[in-house]
PDB file of N, CA and C in Angstrom:
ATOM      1  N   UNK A   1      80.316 106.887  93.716  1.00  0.00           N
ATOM      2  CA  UNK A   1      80.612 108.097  94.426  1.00  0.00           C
ATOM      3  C   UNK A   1      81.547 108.934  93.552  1.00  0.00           C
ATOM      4  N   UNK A   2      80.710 109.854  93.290  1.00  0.00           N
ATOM      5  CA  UNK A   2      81.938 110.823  92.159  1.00  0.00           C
ATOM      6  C   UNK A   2      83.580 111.432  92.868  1.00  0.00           C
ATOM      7  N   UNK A   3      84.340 111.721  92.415  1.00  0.00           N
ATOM      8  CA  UNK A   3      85.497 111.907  92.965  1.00  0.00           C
ATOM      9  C   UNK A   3      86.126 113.005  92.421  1.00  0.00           C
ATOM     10  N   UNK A   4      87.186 113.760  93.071  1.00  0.00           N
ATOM     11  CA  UNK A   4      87.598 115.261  92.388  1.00  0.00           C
ATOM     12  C   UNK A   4      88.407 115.140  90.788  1.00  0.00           C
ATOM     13  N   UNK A   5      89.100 113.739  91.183  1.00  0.00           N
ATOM     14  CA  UNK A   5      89.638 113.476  89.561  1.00  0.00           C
ATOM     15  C   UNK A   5      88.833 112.467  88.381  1.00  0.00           C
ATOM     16  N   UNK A   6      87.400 112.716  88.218  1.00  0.00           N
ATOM     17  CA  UNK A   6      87.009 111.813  86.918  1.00  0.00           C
ATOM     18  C   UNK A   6      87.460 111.652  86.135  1.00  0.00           C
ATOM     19  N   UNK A   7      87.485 110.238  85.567  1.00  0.00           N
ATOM     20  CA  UNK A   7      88.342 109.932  84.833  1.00  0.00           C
ATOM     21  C   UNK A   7      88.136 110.444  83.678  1.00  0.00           C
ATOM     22  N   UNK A   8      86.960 111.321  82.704  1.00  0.00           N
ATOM     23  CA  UNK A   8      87.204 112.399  82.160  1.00  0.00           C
ATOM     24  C   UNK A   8      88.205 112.998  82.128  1.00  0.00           C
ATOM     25  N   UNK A   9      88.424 113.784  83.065  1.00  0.00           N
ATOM     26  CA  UNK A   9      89.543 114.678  83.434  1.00  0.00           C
ATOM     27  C   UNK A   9      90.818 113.866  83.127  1.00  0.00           C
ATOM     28  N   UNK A  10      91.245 112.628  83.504  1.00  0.00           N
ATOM     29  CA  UNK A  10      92.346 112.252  83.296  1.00  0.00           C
ATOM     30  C   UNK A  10      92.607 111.771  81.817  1.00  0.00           C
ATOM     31  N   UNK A  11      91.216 111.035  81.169  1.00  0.00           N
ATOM     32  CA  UNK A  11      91.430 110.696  79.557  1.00  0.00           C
ATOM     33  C   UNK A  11      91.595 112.087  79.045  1.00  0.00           C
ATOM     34  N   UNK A  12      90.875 113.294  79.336  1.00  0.00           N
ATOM     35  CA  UNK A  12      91.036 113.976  78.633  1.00  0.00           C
ATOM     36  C   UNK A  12      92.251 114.945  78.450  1.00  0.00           C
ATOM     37  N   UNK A  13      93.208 114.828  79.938  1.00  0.00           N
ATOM     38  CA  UNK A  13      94.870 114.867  79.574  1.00  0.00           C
ATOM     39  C   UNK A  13      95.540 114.170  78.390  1.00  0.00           C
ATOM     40  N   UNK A  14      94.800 112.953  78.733  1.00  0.00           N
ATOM     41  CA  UNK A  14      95.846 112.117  78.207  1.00  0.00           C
ATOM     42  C   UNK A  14      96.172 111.933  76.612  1.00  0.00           C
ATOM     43  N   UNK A  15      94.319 111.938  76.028  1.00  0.00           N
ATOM     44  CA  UNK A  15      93.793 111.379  74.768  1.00  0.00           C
ATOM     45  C   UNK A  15      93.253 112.753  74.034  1.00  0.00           C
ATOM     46  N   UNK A  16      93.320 112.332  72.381  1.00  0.00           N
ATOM     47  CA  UNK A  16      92.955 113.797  72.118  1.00  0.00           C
ATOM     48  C   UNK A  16      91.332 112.869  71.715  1.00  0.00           C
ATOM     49  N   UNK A  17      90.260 113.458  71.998  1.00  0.00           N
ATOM     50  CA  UNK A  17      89.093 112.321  72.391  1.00  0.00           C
ATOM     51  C   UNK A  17      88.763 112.399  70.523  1.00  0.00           C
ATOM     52  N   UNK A  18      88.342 113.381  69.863  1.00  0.00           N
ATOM     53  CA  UNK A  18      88.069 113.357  68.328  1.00  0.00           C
ATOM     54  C   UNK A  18      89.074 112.590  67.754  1.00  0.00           C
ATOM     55  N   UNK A  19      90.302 112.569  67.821  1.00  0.00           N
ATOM     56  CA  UNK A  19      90.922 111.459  67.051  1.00  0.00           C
ATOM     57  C   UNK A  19      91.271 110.259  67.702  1.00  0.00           C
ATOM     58  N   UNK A  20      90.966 110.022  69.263  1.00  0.00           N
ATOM     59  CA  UNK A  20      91.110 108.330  69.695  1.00  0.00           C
ATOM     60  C   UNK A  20      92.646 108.006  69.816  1.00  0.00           C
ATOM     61  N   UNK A  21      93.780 109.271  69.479  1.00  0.00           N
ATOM     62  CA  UNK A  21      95.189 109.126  70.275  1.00  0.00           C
ATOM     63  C   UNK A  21      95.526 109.303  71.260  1.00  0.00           C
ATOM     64  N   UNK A  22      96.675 109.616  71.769  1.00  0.00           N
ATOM     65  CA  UNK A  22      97.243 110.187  72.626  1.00  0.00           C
ATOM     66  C   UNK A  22      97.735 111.664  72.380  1.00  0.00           C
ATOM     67  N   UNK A  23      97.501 112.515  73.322  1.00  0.00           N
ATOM     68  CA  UNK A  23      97.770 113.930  72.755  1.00  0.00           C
ATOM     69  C   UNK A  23      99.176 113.737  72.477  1.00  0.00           C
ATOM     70  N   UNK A  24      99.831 114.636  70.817  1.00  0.00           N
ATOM     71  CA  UNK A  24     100.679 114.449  70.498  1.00  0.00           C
ATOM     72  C   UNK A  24     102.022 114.929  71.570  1.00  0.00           C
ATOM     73  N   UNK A  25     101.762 115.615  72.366  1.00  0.00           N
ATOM     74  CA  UNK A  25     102.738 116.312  73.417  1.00  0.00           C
ATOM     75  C   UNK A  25     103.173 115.226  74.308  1.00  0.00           C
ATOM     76  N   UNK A  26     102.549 114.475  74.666  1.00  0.00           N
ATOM     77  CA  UNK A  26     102.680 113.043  75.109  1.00  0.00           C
ATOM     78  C   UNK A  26     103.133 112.052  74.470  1.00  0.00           C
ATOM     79  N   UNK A  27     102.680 111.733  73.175  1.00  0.00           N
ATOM     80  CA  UNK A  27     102.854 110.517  72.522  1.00  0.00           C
ATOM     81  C   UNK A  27     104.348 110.846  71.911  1.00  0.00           C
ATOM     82  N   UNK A  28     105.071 112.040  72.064  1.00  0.00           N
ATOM     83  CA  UNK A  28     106.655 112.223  71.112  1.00  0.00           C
ATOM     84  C   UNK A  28     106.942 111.997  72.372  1.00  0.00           C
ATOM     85  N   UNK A  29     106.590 112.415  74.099  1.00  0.00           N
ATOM     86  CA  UNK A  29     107.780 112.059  74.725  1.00  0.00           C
ATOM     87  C   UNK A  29     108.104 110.782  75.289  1.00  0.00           C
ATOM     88  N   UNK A  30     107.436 109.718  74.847  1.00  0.00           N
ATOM     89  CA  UNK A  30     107.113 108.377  75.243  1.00  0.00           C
ATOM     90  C   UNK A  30     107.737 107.529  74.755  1.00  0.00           C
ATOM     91  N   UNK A  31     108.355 106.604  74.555  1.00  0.00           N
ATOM     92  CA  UNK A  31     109.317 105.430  73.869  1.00  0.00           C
ATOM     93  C   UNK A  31     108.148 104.971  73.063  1.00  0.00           C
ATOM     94  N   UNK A  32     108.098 104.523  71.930  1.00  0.00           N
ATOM     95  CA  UNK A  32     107.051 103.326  71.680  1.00  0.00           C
ATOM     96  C   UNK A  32     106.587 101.827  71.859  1.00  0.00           C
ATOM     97  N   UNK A  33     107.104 101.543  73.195  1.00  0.00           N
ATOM     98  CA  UNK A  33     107.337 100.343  73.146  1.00  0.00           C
ATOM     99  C   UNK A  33     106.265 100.116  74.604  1.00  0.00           C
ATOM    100  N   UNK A  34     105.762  98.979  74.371  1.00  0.00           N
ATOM    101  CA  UNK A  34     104.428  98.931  75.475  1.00  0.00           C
ATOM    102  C   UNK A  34     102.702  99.207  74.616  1.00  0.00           C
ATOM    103  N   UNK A  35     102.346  97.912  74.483  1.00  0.00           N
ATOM    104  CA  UNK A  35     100.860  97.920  74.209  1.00  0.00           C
ATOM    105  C   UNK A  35      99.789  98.581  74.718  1.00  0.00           C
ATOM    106  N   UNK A  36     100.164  98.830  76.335  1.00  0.00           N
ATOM    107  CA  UNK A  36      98.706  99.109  77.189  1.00  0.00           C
ATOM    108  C   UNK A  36      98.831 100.264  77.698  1.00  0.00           C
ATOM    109  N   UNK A  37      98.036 101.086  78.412  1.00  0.00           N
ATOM    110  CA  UNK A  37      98.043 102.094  79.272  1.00  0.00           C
ATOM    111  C   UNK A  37      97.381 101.740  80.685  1.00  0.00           C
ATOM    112  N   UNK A  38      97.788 102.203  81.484  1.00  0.00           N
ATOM    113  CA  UNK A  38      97.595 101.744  82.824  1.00  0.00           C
ATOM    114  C   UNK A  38      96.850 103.297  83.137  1.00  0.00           C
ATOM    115  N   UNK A  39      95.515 103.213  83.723  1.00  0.00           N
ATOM    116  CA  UNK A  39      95.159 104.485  84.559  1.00  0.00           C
ATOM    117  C   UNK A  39      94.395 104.233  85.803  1.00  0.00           C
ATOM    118  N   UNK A  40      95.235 104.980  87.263  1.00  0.00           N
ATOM    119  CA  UNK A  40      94.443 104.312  87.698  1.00  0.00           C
ATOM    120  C   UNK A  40      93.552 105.469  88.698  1.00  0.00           C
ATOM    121  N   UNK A  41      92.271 104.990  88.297  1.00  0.00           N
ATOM    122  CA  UNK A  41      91.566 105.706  88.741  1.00  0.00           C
ATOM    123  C   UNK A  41      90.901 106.502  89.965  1.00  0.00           C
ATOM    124  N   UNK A  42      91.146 105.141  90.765  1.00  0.00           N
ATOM    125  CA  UNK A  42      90.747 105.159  92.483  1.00  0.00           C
ATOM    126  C   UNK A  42      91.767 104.079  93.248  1.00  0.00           C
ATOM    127  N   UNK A  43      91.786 104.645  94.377  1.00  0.00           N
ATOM    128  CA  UNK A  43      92.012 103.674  95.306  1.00  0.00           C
ATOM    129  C   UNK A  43      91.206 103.933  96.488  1.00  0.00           C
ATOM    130  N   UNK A  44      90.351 102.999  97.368  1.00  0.00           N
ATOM    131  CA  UNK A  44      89.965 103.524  98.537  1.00  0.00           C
ATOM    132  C   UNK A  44      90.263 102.370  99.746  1.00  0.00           C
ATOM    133  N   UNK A  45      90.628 103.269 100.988  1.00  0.00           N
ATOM    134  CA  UNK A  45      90.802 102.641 102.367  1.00  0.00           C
ATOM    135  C   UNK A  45      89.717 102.623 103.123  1.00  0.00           C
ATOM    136  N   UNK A  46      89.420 101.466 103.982  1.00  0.00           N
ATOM    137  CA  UNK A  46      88.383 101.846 104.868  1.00  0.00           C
ATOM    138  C   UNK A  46      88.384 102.785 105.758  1.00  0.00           C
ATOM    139  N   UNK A  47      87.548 103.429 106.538  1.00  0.00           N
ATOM    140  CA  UNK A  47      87.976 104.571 107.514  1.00  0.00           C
ATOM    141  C   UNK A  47      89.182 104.124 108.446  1.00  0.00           C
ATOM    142  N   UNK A  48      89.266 102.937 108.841  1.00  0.00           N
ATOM    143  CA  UNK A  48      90.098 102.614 110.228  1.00  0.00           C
ATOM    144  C   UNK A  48      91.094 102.865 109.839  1.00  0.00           C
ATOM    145  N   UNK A  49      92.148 102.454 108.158  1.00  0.00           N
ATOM    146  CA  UNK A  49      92.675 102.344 107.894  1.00  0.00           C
ATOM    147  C   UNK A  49      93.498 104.166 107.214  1.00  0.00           C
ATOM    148  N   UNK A  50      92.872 104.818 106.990  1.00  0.00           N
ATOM    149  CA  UNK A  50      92.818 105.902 107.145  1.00  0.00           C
ATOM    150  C   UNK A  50      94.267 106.611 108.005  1.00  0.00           C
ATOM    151  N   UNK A  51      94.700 107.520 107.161  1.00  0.00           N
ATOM    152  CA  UNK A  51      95.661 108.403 108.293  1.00  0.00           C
ATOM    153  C   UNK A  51      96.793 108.017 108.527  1.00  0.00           C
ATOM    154  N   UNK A  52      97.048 107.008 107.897  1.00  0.00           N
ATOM    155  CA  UNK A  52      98.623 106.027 108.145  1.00  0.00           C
ATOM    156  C   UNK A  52      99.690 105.971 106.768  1.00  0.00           C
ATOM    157  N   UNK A  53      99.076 106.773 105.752  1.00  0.00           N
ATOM    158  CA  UNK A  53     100.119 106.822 104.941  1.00  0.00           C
ATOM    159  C   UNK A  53      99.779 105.543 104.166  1.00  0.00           C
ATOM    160  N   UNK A  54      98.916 104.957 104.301  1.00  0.00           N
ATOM    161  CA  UNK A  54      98.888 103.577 103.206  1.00  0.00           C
ATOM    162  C   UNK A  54      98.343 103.769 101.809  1.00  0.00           C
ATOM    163  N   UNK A  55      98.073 104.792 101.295  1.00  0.00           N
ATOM    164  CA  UNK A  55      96.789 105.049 100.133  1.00  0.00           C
ATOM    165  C   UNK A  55      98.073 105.268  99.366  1.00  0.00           C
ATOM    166  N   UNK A  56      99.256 106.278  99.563  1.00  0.00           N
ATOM    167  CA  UNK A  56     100.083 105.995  98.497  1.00  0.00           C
ATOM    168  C   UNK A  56     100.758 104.462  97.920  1.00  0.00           C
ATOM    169  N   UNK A  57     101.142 104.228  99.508  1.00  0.00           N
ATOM    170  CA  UNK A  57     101.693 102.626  98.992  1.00  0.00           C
ATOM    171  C   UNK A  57     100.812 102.067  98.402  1.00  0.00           C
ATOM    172  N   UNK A  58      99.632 101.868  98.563  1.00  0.00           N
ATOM    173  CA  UNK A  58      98.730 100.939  97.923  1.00  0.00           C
ATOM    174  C   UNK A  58      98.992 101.001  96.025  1.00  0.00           C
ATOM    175  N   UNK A  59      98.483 102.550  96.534  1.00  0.00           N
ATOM    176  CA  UNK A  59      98.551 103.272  94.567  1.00  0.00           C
ATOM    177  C   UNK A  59      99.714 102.789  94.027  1.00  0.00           C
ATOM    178  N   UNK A  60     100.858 102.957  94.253  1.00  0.00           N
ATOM    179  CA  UNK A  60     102.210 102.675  93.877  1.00  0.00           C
ATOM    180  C   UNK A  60     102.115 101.059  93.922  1.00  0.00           C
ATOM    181  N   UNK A  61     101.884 100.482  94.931  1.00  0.00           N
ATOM    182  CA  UNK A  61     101.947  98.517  94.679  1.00  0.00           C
ATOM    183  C   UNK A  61     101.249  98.500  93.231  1.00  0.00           C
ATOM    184  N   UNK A  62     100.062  98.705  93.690  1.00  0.00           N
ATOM    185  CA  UNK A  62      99.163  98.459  92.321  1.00  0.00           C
ATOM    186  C   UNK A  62      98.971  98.708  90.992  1.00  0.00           C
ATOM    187  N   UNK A  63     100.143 100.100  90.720  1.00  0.00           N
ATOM    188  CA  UNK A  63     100.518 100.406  89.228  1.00  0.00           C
ATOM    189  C   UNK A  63     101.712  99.631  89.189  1.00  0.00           C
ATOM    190  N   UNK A  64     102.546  99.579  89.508  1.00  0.00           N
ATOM    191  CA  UNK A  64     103.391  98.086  89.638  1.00  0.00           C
ATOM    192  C   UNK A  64     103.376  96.947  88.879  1.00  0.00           C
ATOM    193  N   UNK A  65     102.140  96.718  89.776  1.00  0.00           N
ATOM    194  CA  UNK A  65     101.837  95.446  89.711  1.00  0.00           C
ATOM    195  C   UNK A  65     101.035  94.808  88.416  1.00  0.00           C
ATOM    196  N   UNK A  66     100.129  96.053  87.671  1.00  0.00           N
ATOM    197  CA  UNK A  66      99.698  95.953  86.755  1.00  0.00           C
ATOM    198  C   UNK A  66      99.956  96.857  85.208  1.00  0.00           C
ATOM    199  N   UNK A  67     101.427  97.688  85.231  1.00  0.00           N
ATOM    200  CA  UNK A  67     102.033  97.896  84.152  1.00  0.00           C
ATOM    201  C   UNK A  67     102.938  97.378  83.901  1.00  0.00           C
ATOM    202  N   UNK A  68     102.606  96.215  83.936  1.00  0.00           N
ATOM    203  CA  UNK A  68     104.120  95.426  82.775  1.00  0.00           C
ATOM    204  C   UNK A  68     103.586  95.073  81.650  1.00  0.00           C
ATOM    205  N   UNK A  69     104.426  95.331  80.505  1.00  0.00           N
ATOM    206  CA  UNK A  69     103.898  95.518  79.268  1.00  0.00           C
ATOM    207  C   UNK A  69     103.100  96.604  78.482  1.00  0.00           C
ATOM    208  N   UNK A  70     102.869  97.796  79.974  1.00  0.00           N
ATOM    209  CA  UNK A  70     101.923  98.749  79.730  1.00  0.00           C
ATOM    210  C   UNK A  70     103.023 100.135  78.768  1.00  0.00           C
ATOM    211  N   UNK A  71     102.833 100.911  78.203  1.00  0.00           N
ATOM    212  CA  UNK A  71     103.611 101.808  77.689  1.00  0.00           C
ATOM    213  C   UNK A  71     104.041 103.023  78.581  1.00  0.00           C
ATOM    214  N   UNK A  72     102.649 103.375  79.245  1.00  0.00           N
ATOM    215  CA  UNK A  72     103.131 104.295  80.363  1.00  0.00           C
ATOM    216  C   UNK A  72     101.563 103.820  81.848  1.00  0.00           C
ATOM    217  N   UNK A  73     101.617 104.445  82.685  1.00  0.00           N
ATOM    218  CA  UNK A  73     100.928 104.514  83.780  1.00  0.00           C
ATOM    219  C   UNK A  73     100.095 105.571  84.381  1.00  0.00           C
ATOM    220  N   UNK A  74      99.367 106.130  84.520  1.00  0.00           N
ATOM    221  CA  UNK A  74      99.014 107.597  85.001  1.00  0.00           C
ATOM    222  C   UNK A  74      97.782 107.681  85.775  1.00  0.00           C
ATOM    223  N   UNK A  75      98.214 108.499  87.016  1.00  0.00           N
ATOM    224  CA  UNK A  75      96.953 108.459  87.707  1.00  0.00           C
ATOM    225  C   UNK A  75      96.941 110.101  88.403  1.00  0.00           C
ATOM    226  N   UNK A  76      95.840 110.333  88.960  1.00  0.00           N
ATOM    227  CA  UNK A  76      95.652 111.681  89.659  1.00  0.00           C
ATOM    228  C   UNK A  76      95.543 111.478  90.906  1.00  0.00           C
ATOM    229  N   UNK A  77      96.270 112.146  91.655  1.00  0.00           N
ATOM    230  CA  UNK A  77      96.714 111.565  93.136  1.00  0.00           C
ATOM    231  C   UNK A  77      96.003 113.104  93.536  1.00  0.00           C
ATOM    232  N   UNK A  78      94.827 112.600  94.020  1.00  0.00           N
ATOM    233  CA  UNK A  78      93.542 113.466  94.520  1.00  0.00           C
ATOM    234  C   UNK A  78      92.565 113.227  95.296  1.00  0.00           C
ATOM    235  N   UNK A  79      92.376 113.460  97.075  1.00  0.00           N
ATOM    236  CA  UNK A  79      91.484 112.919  97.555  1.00  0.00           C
ATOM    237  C   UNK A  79      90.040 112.563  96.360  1.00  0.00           C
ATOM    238  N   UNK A  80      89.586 111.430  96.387  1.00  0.00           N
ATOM    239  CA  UNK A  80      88.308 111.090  96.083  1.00  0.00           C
ATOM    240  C   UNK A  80      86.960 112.169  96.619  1.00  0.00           C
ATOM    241  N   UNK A  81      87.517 112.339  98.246  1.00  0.00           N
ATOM    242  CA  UNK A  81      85.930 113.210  98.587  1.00  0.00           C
ATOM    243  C   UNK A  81      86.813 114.017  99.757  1.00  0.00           C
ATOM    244  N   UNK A  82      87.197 115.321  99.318  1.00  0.00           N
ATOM    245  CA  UNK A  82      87.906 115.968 100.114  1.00  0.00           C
ATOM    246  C   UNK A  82      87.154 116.470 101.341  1.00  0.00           C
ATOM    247  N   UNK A  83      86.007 116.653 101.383  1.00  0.00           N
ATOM    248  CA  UNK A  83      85.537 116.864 102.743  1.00  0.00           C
ATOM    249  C   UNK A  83      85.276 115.784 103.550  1.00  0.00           C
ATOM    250  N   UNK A  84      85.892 114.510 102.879  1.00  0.00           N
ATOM    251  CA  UNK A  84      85.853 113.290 103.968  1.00  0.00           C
ATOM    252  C   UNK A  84      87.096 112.859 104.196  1.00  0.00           C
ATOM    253  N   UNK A  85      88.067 113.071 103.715  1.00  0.00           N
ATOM    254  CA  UNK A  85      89.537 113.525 103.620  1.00  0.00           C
ATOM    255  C   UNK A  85      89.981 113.205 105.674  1.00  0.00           C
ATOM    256  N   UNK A  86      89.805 114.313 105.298  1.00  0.00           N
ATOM    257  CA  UNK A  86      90.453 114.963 106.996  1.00  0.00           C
ATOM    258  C   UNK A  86      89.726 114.516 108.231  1.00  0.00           C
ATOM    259  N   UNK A  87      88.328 114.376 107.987  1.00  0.00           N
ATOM    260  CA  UNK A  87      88.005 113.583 109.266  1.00  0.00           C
ATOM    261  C   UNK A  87      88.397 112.024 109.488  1.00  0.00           C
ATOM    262  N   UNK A  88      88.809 111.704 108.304  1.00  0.00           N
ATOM    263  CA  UNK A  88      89.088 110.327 108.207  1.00  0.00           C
ATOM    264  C   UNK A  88      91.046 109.784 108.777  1.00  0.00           C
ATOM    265  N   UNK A  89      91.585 110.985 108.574  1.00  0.00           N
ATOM    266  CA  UNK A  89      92.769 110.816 109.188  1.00  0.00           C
ATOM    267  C   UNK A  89      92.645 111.793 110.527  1.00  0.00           C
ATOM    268  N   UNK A  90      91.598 112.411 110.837  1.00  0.00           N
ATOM    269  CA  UNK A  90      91.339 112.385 112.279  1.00  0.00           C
ATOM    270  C   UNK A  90      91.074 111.671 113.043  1.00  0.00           C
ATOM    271  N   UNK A  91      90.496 110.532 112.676  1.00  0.00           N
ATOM    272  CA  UNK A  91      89.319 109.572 113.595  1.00  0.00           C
ATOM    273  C   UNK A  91      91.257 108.244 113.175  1.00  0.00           C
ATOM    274  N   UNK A  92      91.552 108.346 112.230  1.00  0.00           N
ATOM    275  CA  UNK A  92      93.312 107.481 111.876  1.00  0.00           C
ATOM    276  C   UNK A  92      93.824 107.667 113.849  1.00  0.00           C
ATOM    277  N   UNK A  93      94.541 108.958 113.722  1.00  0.00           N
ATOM    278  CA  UNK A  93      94.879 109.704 114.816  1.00  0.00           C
ATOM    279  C   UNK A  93      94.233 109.329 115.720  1.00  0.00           C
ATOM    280  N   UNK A  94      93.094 109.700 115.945  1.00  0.00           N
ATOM    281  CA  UNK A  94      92.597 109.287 117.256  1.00  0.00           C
ATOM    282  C   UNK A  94      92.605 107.487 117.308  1.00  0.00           C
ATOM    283  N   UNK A  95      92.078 106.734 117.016  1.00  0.00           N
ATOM    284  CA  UNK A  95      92.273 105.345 117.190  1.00  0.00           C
ATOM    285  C   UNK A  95      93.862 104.952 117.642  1.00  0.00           C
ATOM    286  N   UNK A  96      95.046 105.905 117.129  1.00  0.00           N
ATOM    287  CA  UNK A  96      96.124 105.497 117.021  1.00  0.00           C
ATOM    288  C   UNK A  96      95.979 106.207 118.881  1.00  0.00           C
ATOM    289  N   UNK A  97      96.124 106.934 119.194  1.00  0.00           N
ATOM    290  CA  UNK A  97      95.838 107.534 120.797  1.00  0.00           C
ATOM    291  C   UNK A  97      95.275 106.720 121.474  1.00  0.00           C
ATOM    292  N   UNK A  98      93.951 106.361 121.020  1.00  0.00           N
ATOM    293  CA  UNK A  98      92.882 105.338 121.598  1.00  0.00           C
ATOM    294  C   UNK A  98      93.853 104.071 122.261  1.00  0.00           C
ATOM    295  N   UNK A  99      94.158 103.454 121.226  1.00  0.00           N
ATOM    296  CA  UNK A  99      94.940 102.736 121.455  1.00  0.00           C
ATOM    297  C   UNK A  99      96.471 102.756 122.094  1.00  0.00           C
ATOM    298  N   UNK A 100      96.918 103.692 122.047  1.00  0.00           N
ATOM    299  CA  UNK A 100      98.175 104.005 123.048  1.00  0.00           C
ATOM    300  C   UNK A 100      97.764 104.395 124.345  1.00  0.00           C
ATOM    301  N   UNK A 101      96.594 104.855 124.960  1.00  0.00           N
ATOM    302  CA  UNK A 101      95.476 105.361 126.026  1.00  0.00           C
ATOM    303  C   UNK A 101      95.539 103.964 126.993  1.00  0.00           C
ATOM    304  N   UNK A 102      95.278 102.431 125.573  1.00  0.00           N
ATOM    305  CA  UNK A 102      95.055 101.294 126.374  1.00  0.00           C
ATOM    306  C   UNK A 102      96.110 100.631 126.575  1.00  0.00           C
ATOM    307  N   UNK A 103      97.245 100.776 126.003  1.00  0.00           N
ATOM    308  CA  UNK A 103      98.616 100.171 126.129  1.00  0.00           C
ATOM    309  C   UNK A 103      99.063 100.857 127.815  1.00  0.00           C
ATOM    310  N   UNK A 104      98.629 101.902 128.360  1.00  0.00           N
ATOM    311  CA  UNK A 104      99.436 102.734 129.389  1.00  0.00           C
ATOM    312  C   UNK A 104      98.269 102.087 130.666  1.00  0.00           C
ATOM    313  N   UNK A 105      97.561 102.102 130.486  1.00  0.00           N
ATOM    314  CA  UNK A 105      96.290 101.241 131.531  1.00  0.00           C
ATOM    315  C   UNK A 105      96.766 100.120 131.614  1.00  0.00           C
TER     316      UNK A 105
END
């Protein structure tokens, strides 16, 4: 499923693609220390899960969790499919009602 940030778009911030570096504007402000680059590309929630604020935590656990040793980390914090975006923390919302609807019954 294509997404608004391909990772095109993000190598091609990052890397100058004809010479296989890092664009030099980047690579002077960086320490040199760290082998890897961390990018991360996607994260996805199921619908239920949706609408609760978890897609950042997730993103954030998971660069974490997998840049140690990395030099830097970088990701594009961009709905995947923005017209599925909003119904998906609508239907969040409503389940969260749904369920407060059955707590009062």
């Amino acid at each position: 499923m294509p997404g608004c940030a391909a990772p095109s778009h993000i190598a091609s911030t990052l890397f100058d693609v004809g010479a296989g570096d890092l664009v030099p504007e980047l690579d002077d402000r960086l320490e040199p220390l760290g082998s890897r680059i961390v990018i991360l590309d996607s994260a996805r929630l199921g619908l239920e899960w949706r609408g609760f604020g978890l897609g950042a935590l997730l993103a954030g656990t998971a660069i974490m969790k997998l840049s140690g040793g990395a030099r830097f980390a970088a990701c594009y914090p961009a709905p995947l499919r923005p017209d599925r975006c909003q119904p998906a923390r609508s239907s969040g919302r409503a389940a969260r009602q749904r369920e407060d609807e059955r707590r009062i019954m």
